[in-house]
N, C-alpha and C. Protein backbone atom coordinates (compact mmCIF):
# COMPACT_ATOMS: atom_id res chain seq x y z
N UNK A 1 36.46 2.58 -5.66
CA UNK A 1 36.00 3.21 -4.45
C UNK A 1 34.95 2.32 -3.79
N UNK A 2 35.18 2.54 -2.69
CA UNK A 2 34.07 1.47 -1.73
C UNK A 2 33.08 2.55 -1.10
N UNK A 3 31.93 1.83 -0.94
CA UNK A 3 31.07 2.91 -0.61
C UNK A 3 30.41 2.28 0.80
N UNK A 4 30.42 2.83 2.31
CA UNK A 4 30.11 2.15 2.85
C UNK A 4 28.81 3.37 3.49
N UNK A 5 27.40 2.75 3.51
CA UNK A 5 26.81 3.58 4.13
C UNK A 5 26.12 2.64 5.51
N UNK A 6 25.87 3.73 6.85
CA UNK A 6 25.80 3.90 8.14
C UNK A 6 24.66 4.43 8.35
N UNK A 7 23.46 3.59 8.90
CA UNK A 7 22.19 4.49 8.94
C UNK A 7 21.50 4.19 10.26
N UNK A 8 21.02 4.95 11.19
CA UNK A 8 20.63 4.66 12.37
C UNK A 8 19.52 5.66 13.21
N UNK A 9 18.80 5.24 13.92
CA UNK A 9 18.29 6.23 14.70
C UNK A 9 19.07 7.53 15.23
N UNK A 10 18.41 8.46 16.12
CA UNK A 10 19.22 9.73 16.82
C UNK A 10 19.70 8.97 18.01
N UNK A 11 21.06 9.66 18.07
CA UNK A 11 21.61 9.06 19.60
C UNK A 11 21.82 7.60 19.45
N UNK A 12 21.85 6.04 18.05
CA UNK A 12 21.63 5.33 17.92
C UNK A 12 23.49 4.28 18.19
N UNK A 13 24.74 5.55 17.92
CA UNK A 13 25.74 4.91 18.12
C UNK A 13 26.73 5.22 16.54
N UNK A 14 25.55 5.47 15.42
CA UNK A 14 25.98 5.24 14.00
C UNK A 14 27.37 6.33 14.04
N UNK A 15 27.46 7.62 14.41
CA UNK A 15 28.67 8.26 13.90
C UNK A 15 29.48 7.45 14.43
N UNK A 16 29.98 7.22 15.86
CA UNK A 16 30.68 6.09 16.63
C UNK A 16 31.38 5.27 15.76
N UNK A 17 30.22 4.26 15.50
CA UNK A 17 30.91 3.19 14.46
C UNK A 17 31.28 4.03 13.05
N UNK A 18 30.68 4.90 12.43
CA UNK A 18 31.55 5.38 11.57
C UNK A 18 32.77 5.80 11.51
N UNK A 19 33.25 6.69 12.80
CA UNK A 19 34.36 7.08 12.72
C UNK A 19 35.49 5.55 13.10
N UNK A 20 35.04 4.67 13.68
CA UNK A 20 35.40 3.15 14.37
C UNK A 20 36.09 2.70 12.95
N UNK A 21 34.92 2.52 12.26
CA UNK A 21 34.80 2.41 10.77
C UNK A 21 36.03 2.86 9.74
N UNK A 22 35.86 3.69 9.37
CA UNK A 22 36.84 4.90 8.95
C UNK A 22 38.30 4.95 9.27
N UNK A 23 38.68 4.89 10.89
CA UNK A 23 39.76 4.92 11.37
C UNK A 23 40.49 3.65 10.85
N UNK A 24 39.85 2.47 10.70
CA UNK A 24 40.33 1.75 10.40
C UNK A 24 41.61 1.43 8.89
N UNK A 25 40.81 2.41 7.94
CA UNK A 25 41.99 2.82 6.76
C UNK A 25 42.64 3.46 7.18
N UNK A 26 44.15 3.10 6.58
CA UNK A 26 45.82 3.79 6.82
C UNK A 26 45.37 5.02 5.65
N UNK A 27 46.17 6.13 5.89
CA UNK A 27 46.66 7.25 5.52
C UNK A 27 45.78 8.41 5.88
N UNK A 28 45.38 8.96 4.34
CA UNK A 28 44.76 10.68 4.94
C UNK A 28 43.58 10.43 4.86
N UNK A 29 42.64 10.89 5.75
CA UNK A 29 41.86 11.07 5.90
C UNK A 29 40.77 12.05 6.33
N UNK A 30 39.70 12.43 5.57
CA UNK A 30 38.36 14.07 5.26
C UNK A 30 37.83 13.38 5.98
N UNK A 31 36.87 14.31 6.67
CA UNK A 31 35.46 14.70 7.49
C UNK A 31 35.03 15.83 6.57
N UNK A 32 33.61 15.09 6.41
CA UNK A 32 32.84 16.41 5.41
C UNK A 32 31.76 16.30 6.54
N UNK A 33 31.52 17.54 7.51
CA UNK A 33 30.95 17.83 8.49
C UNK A 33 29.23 18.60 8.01
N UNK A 34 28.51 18.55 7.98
CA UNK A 34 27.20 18.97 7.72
C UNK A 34 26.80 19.91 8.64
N UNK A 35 26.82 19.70 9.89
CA UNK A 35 26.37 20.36 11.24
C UNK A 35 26.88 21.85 11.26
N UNK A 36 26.03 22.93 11.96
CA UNK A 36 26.26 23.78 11.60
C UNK A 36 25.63 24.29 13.24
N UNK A 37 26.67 24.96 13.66
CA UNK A 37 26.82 25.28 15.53
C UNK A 37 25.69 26.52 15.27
N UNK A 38 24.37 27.10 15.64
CA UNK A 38 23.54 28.21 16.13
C UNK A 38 23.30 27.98 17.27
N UNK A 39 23.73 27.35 17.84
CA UNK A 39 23.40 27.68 19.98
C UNK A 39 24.77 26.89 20.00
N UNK A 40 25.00 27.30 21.87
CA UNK A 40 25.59 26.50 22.32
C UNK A 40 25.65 24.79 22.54
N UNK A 41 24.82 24.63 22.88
CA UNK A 41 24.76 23.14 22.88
C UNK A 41 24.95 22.23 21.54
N UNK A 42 25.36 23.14 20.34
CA UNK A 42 25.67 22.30 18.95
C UNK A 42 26.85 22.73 18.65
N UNK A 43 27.50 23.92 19.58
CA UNK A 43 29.16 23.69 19.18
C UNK A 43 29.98 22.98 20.14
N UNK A 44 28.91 22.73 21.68
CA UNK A 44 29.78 21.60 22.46
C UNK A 44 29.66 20.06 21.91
N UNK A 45 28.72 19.94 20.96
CA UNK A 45 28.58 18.57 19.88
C UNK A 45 29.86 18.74 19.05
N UNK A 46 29.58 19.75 18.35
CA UNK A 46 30.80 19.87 17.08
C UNK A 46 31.72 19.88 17.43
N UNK A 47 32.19 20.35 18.85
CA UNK A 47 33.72 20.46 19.52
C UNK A 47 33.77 18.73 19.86
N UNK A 48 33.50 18.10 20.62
CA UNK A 48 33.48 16.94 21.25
C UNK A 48 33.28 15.97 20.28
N UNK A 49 33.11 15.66 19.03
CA UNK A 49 32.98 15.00 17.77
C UNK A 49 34.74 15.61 17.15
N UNK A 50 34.87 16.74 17.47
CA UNK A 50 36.46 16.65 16.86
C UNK A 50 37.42 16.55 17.28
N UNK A 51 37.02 16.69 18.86
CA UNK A 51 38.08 15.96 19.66
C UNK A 51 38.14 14.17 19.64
N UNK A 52 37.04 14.07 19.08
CA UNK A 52 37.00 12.03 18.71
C UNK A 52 37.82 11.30 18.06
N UNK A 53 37.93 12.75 17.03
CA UNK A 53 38.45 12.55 15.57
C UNK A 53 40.15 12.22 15.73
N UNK A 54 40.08 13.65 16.58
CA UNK A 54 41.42 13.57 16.89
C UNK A 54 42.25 14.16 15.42
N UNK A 55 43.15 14.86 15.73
CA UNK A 55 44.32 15.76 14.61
C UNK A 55 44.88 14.97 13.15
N UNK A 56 44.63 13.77 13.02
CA UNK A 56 44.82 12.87 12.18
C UNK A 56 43.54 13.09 11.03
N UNK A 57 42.51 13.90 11.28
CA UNK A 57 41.73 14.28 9.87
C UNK A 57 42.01 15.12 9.77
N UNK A 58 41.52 15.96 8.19
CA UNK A 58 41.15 17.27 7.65
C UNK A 58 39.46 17.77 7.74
N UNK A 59 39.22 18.45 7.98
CA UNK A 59 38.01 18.64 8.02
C UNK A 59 37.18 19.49 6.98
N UNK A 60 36.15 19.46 6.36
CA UNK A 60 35.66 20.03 5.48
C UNK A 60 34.56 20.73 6.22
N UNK A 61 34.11 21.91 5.87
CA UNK A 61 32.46 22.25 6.75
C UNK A 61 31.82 22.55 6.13
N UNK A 62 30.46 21.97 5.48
CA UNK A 62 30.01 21.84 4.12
C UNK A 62 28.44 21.83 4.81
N UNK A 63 27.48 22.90 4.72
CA UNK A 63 26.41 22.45 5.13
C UNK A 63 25.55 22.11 4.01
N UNK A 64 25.71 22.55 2.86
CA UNK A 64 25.21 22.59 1.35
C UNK A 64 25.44 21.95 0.23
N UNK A 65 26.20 22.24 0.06
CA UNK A 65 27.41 21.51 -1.18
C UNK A 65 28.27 20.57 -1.74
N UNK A 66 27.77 19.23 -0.55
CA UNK A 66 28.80 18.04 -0.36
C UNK A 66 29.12 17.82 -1.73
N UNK A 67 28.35 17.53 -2.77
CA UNK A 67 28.41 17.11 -3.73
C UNK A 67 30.30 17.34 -4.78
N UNK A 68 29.52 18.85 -4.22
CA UNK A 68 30.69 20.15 -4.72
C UNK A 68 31.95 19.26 -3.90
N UNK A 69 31.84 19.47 -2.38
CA UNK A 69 33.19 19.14 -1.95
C UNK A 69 33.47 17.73 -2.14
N UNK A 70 33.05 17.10 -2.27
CA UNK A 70 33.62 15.87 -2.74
C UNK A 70 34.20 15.58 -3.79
N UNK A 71 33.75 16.26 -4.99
CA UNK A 71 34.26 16.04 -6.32
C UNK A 71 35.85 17.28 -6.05
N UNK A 72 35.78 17.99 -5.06
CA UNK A 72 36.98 18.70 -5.22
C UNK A 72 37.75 18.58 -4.24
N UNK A 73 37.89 17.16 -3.69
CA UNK A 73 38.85 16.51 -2.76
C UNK A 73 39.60 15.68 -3.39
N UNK A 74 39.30 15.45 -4.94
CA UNK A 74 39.78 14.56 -5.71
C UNK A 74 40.27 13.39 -5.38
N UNK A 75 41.54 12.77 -5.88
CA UNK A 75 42.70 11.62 -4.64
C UNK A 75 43.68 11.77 -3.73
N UNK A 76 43.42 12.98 -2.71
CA UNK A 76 43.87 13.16 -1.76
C UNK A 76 44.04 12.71 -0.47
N UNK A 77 42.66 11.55 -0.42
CA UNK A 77 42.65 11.11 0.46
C UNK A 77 42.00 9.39 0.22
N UNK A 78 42.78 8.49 1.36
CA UNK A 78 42.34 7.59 1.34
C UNK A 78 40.92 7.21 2.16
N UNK A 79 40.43 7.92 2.89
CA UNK A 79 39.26 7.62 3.67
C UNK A 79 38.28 9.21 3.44
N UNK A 80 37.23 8.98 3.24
CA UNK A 80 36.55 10.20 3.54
C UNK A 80 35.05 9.47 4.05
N UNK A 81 34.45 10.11 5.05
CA UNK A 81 33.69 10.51 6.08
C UNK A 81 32.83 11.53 5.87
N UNK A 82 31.36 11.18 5.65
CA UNK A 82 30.65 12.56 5.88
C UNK A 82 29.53 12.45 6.59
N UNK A 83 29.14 12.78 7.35
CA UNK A 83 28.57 12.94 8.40
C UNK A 83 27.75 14.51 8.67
N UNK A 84 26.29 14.97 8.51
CA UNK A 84 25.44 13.17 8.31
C UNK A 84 24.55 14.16 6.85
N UNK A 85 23.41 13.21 6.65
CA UNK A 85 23.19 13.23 5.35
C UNK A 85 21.77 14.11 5.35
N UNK A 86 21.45 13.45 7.16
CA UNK A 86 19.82 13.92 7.26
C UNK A 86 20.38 15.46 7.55
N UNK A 87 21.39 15.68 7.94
CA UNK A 87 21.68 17.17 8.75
C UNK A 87 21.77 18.16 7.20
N UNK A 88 22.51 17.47 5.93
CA UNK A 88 22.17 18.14 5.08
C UNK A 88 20.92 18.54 4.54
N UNK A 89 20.20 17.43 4.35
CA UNK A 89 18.66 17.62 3.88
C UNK A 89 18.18 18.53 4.79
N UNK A 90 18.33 18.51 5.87
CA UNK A 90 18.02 19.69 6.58
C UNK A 90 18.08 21.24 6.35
N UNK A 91 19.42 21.40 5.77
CA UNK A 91 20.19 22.38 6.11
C UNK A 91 19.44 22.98 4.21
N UNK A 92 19.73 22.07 3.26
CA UNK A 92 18.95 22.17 1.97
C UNK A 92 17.79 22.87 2.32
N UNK A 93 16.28 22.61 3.46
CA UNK A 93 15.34 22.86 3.27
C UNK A 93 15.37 24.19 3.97
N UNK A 94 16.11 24.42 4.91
CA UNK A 94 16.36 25.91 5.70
C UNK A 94 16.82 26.77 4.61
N UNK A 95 17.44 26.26 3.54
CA UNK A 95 18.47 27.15 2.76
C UNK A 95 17.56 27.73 1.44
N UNK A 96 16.10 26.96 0.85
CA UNK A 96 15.01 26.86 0.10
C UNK A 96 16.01 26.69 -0.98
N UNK A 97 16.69 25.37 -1.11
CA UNK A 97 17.79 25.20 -2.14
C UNK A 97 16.97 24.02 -3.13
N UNK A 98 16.65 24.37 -4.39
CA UNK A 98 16.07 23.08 -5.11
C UNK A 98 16.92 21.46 -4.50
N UNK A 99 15.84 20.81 -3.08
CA UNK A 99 16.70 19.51 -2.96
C UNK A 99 16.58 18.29 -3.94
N UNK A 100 16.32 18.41 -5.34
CA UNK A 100 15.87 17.11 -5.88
C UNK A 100 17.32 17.32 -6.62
N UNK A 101 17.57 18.85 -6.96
CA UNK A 101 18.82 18.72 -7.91
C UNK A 101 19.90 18.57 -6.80
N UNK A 102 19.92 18.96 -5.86
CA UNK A 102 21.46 18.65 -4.91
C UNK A 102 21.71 17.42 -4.52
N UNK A 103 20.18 16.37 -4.34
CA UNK A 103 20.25 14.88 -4.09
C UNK A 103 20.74 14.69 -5.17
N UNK A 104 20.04 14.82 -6.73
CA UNK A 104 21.06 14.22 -7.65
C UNK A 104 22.30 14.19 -8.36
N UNK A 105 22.70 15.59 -7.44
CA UNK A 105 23.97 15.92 -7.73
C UNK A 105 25.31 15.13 -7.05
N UNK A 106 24.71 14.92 -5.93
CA UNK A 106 25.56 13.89 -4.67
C UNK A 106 25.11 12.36 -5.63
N UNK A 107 24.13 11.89 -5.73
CA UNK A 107 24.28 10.76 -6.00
C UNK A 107 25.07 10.48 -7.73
N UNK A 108 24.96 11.89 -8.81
CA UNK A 108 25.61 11.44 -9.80
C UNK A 108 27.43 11.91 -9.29
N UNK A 109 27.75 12.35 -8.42
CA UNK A 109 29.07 12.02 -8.04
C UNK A 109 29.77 11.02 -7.26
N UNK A 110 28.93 10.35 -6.78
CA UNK A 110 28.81 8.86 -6.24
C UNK A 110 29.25 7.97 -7.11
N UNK A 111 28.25 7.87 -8.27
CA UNK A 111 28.35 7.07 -9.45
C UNK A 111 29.35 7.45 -10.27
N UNK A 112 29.89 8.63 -10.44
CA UNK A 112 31.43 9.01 -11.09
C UNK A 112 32.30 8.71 -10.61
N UNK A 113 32.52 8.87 -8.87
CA UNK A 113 33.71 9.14 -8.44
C UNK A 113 33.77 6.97 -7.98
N UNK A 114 32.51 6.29 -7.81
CA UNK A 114 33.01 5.04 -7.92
C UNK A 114 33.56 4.82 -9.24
N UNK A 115 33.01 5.06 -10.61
CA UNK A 115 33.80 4.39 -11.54
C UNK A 115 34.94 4.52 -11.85
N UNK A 116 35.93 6.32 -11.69
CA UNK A 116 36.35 6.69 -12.15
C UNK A 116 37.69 7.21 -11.17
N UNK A 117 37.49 7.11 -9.94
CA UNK A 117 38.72 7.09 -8.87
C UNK A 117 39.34 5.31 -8.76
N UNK A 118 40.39 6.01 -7.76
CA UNK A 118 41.12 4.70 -7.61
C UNK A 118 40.60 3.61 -6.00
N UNK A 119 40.25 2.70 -6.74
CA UNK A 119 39.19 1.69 -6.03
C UNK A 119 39.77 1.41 -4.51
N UNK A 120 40.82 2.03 -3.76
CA UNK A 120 41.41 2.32 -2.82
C UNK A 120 40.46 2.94 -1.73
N UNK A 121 39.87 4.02 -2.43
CA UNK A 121 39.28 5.05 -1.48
C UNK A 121 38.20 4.44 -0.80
N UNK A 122 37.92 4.94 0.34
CA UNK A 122 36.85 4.45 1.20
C UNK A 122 35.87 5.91 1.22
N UNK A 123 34.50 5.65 1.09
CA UNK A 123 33.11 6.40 1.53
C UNK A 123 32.77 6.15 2.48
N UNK A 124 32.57 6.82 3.77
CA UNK A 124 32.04 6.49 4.72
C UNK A 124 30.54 7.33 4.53
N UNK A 125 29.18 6.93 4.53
CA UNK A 125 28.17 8.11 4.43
C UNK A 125 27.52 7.92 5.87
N UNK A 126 27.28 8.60 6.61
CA UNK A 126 26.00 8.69 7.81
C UNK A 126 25.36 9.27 7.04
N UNK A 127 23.69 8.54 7.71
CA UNK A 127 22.07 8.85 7.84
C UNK A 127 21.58 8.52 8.92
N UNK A 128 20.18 9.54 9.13
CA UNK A 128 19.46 9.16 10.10
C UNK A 128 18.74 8.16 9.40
N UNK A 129 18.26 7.15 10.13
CA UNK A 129 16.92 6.25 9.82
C UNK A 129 15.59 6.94 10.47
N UNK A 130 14.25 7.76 9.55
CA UNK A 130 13.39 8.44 10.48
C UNK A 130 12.46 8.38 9.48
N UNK A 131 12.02 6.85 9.11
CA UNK A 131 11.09 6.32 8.60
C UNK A 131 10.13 5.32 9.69
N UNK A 132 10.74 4.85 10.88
CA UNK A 132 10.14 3.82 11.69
C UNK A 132 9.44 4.73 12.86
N UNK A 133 9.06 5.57 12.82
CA UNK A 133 8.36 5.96 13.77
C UNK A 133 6.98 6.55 13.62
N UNK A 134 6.26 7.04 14.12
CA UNK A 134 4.85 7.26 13.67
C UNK A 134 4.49 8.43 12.44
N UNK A 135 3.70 8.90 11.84
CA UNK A 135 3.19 10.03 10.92
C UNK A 135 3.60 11.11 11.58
N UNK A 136 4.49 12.13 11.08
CA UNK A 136 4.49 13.49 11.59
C UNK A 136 3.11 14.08 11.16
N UNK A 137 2.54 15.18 12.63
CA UNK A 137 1.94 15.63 12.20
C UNK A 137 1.30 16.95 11.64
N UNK A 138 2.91 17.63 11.42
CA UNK A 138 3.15 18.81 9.96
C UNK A 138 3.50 18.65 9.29
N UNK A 139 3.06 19.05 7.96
CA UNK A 139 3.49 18.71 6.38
C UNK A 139 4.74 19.30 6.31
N UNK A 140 5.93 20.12 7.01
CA UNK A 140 6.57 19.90 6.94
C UNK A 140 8.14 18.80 7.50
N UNK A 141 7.73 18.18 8.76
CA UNK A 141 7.91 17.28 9.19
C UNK A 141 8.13 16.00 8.18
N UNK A 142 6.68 15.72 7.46
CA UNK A 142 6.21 14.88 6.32
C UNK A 142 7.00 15.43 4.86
N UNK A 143 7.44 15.94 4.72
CA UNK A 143 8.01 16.18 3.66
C UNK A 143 9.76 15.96 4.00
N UNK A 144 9.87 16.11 5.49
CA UNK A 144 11.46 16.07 5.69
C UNK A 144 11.64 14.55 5.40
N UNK A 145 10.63 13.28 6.44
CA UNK A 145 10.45 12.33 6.60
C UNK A 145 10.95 11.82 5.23
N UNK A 146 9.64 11.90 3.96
CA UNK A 146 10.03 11.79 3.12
C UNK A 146 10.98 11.65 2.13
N UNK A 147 11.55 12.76 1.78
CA UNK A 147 12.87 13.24 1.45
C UNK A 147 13.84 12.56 1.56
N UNK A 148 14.38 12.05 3.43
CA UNK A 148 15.39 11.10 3.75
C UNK A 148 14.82 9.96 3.74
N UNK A 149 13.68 9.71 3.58
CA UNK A 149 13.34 8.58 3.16
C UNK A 149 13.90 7.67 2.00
N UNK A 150 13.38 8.75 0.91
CA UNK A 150 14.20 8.54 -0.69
C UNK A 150 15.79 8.78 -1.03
N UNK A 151 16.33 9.89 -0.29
CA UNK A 151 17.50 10.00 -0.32
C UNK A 151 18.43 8.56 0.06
N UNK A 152 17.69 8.14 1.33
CA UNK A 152 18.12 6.64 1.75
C UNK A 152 18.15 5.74 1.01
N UNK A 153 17.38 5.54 0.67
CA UNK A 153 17.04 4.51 -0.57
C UNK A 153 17.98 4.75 -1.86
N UNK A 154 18.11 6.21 -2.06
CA UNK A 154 19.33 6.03 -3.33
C UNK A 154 21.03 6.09 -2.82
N UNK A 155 20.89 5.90 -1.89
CA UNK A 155 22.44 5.91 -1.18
C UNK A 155 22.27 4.42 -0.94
N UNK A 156 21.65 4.04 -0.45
CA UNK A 156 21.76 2.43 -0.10
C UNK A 156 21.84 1.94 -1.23
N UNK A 157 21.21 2.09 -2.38
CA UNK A 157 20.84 1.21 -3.65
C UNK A 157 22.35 1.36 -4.54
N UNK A 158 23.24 2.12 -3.82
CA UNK A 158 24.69 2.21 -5.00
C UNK A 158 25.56 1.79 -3.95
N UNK A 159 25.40 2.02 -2.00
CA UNK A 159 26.51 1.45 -1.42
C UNK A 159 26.71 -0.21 -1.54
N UNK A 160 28.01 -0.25 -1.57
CA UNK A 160 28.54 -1.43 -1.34
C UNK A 160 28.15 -2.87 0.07
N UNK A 161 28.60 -1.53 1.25
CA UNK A 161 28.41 -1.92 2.43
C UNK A 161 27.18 -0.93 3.11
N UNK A 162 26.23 -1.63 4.10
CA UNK A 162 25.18 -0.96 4.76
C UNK A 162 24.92 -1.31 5.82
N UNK A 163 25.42 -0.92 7.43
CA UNK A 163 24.87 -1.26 8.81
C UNK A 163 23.71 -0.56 9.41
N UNK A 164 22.85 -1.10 9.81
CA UNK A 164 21.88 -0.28 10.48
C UNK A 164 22.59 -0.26 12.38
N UNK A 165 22.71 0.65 12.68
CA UNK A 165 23.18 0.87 13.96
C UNK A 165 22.05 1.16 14.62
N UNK A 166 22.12 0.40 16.09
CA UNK A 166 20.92 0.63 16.92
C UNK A 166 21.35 0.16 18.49
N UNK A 167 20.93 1.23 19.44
CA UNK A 167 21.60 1.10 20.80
C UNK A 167 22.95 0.63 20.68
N UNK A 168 23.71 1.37 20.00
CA UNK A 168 25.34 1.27 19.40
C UNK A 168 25.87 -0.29 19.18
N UNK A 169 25.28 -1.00 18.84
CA UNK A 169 25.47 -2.23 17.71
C UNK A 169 25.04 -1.98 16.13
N UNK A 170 26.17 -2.50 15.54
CA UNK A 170 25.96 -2.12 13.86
C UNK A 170 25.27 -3.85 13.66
N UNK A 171 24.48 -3.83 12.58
CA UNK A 171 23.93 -4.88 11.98
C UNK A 171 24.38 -4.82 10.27
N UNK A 172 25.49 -5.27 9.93
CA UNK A 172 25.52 -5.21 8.49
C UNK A 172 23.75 -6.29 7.56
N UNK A 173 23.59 -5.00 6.89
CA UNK A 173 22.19 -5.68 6.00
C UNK A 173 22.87 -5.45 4.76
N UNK A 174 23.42 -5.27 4.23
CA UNK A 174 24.35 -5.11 2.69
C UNK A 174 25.36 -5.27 2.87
């Protein structure tokens, strides 16, 4: 399994090139979607992201549990896509879900499903990058910061491939 992770500012271009990315492998291909529509203006996102996609994926809608759905997509597919990572950590801290065990639950299925699937499959991961900007100044802000801070760091430290996307140019740094 190849692991390619995608990390960029908001509005930076990164899903873009992911799905750019992604499309590029022949056969079936998952979207493990994070985002989760409570107003309008986030189901005309979620609609307009699957019209991108276009009828050629499956879609998963996972605001919690990637870990879970990934290990139970088994070899069904040659490309999988999940998008995005900060929207989970998010969705973890709204949910008051222990996030140290769900980070290590995603990253020890990372490390299984590279050794132990067939080296065919493609990972696509989105992240935000929301370490370069100034001190938040609520501790909970600072604790989100954080969080995808480290989460980043252990997704980068096992992917294969790593672009930082910025004003929709990818920069491969891994």
């Amino acid at each position: 399994m190849k692991i390619t992770f995608i990390i960029g500012g908001a509005r930076s271009g990164k899903s873009a090139f992911a799905l750019k990315e992604a499309s590029k492998t022949d056969g079936r291909k998952a979207f493990i979607a994070t985002a989760q529509a409570f107003d309008e203006e986030m189901k005309e996102r979620i609609s307009k992201h699957q019209e991108e996609r276009g009828p050629g994926w499956d879609t998963y809608e996972e605001p919690v549990k990637i870990a879970d759905t990934l290990s139970n997509l088994g070899s069904n597919y040659n490309v999988v896509l999940l998008d995005c990572l900060t929207l989970w950590l998010s969705n973890l801290m709204l949910n008051n879900v222990v996030i140290d065990k769900e980070i290590d639950a995603l990253i020890n299925i990372l490390r299984k499903e590279r050794t132990y699937r067939d080296t065919t499959l493609q990972l696509v991961l989105v992240s935000n990058e929301v370490g370069m900007g100034i001190v938040p100044e609520n501790k909970l802000a600072r604790q989100f910061r954080d969080l995808a801070g480290m989460l980043n760091q252990k997704v980068a430290e096992i992917a294969d491939d790593i672009y930082m996307v910025t004003a929709g140019i990818p920069v491969k740094i891994k």
